[in-house]
Protein backbone atom coordinates (compact mmCIF):
# COMPACT_ATOMS: atom_id res chain seq x y z
CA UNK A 1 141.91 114.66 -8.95
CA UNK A 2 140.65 118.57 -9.11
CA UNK A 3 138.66 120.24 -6.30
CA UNK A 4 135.95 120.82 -9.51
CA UNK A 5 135.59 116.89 -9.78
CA UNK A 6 135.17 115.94 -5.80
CA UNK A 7 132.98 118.71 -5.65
CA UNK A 8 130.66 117.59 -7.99
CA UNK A 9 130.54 113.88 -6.94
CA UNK A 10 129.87 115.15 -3.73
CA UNK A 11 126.79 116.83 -5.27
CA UNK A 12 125.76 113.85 -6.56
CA UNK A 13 125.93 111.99 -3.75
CA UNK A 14 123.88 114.95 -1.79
CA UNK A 15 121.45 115.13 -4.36
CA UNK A 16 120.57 111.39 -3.89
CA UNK A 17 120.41 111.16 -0.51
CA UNK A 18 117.83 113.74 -0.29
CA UNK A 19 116.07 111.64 -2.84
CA UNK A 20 116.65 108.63 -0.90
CA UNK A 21 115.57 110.47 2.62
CA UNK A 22 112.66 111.85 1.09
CA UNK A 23 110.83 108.75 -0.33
CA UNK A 24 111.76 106.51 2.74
CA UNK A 25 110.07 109.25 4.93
CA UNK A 26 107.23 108.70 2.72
CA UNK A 27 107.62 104.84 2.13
CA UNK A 28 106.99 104.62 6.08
CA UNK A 29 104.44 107.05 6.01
CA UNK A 30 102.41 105.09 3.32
CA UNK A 31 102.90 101.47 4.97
CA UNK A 32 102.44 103.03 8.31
CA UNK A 33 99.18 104.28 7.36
CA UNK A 34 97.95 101.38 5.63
CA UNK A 35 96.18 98.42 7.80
CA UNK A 36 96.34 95.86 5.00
CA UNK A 37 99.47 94.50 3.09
CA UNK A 38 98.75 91.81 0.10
CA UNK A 39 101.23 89.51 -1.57
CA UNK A 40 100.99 92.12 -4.75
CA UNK A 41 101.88 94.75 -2.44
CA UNK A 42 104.80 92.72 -0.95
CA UNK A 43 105.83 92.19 -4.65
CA UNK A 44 105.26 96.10 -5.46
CA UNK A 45 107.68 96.48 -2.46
CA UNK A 46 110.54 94.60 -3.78
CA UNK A 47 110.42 96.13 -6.92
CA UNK A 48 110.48 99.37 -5.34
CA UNK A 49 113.21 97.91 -3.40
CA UNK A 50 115.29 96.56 -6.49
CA UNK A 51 115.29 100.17 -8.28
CA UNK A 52 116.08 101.86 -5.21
CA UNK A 53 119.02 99.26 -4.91
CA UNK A 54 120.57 100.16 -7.73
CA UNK A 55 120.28 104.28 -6.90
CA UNK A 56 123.95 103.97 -5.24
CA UNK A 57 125.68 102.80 -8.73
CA UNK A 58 123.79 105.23 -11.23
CA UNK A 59 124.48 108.49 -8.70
CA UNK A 60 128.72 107.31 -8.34
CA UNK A 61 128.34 106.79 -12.30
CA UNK A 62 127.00 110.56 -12.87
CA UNK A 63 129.47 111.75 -10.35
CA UNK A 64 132.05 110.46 -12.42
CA UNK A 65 130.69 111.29 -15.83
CA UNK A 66 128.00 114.22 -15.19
CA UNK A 67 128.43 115.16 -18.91
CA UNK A 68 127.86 112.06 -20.28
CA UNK A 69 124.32 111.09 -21.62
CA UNK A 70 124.60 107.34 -20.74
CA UNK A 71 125.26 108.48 -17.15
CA UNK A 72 122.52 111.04 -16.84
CA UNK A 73 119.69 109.10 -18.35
CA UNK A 74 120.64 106.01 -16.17
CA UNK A 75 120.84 108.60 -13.27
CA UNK A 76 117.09 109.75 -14.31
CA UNK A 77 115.74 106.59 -15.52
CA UNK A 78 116.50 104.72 -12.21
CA UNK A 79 114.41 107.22 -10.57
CA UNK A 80 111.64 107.06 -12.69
CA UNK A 81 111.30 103.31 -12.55
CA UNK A 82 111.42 103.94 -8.75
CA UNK A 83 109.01 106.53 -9.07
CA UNK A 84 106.63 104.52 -11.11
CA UNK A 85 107.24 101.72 -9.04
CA UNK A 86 106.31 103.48 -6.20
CA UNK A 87 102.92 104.80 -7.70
CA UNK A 88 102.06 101.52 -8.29
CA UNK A 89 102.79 100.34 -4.92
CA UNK A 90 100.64 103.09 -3.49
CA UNK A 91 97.55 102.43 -5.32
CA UNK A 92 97.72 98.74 -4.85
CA UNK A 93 97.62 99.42 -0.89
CA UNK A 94 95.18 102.18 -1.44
CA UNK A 95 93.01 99.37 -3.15
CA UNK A 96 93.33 96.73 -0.84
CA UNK A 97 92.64 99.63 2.39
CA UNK A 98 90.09 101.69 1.61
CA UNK A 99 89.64 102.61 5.06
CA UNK A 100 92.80 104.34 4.60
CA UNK A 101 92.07 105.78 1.26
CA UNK A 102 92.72 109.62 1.90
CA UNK A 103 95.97 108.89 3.62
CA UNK A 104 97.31 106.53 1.42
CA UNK A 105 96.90 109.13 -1.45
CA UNK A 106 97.72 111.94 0.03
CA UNK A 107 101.30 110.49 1.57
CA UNK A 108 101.33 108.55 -2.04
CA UNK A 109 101.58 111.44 -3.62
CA UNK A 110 98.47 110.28 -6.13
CA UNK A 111 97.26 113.79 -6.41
CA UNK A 112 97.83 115.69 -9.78
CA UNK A 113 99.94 118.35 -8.62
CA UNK A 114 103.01 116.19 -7.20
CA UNK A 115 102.62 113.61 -9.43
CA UNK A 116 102.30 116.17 -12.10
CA UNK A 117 105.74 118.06 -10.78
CA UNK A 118 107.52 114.77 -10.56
CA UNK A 119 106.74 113.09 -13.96
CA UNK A 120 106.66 116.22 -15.85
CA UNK A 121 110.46 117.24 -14.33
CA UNK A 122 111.89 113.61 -14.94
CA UNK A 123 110.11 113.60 -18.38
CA UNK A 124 111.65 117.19 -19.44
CA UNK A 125 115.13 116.13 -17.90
CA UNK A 126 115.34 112.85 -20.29
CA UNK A 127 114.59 115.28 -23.26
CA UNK A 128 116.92 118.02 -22.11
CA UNK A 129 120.15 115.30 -21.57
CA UNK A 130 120.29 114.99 -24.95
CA UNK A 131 121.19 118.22 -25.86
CA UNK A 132 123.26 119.10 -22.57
CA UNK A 133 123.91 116.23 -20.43
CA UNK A 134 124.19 117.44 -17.15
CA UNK A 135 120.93 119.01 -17.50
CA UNK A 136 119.46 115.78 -15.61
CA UNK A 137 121.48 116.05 -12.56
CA UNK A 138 120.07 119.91 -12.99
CA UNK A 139 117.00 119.18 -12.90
CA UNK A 140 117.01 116.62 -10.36
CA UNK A 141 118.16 119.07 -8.11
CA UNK A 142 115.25 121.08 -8.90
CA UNK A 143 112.98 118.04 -7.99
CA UNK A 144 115.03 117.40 -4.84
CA UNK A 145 114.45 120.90 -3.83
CA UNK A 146 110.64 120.84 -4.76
CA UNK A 147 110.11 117.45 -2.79
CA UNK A 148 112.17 118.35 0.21
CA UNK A 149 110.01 121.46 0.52
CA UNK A 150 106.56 119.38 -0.15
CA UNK A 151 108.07 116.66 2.42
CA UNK A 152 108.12 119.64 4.91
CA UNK A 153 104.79 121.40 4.04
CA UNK A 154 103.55 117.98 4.05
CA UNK A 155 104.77 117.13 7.79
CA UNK A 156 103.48 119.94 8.84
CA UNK A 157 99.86 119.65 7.60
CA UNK A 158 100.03 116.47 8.71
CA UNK A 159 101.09 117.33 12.32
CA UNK A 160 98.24 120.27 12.18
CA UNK A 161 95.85 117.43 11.67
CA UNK A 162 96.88 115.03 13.90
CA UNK A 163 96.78 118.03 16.94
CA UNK A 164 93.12 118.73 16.00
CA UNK A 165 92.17 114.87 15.85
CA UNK A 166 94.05 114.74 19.49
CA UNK A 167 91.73 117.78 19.94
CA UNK A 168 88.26 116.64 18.87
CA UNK A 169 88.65 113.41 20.94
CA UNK A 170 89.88 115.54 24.32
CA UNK A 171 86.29 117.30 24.01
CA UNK A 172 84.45 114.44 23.06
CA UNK A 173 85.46 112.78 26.01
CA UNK A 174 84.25 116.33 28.39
């Protein structure tokens, strides 16, 4: 084996664990900010669950064929199934906690612009893969990128908020 083909297996694999750190950050996130959890949210779970699951053969199956369209649009269609599956998830609990509405869709990323960024890229990368296959690992990287630096900005606002909750109820108390 080359240094060309470790090296891109090994980008593969990187690429899809920051796909895979990314939406369990956010997977805890949602559940942890949810009070409620109904049988169709169980079930929403383990679908998530079962696309996630099969993440680890579609990313080795790229690594080995990157320019192959088979391999690419398994590699993007897994995570859009996951994605979707994961949308769904979120609006069932942000049904069944209303209470918790705001945070559920904010950490479920139900607002246009992520949702927007997300569909739109996986969309565009199943079109592109047919006319130059490893233009969905491309532009999975470019979502990877875009999500690790939303995960961060969204961590952060998240923190900001939390401080000036902890805030508010320190001079309440005075």
């Amino acid at each position: 084996m080359n240094l060309l083909t470790q090296s891109v297996k090994f980008a593969t694999y990187a690429i899809s664990f920051l796909f895979i750190m990314i939406v369990w950050y956010n997977h805890h996130d949602l559940f942890n900010g949810s009070g409620k959890i109904t049988t169709i949210v169980y079930w929403d779970n383990v679908l998530w669950l079962l696309f996630l699951s099969f993440f680890p053969y579609v990313t080795a199956f790229v690594g080995e064929f990157p320019d192959k369209r088979l391999a690419e649009w398994l590699y993007v269609g897994v995570q859009l199934l996951w994605s979707l599956s994961y949308t769904k998830m979120a609006r069932d609990l942000r049904r069944v906690n209303p209470a918790d509405s705001d945070h559920i869709r904010f950490v479920g990323k139900l607002n246009g612009y992520s949702a927007a960024a997300l569909y739109g890229g996986l969309f565009v990368a199943v079109v592109l893969v047919y006319f130059v296959p490893i233009s969905g690992l491309l532009v999975t990287i470019l979502l990877a990128v875009f999500n690790v630096i939303r995960a961060w900005q969204d961590a952060q606002r998240q923190e900001h908020h939390s401080v000036a909750k902890q805030e508010e109820k320190h001079e309440t108390r005075e």
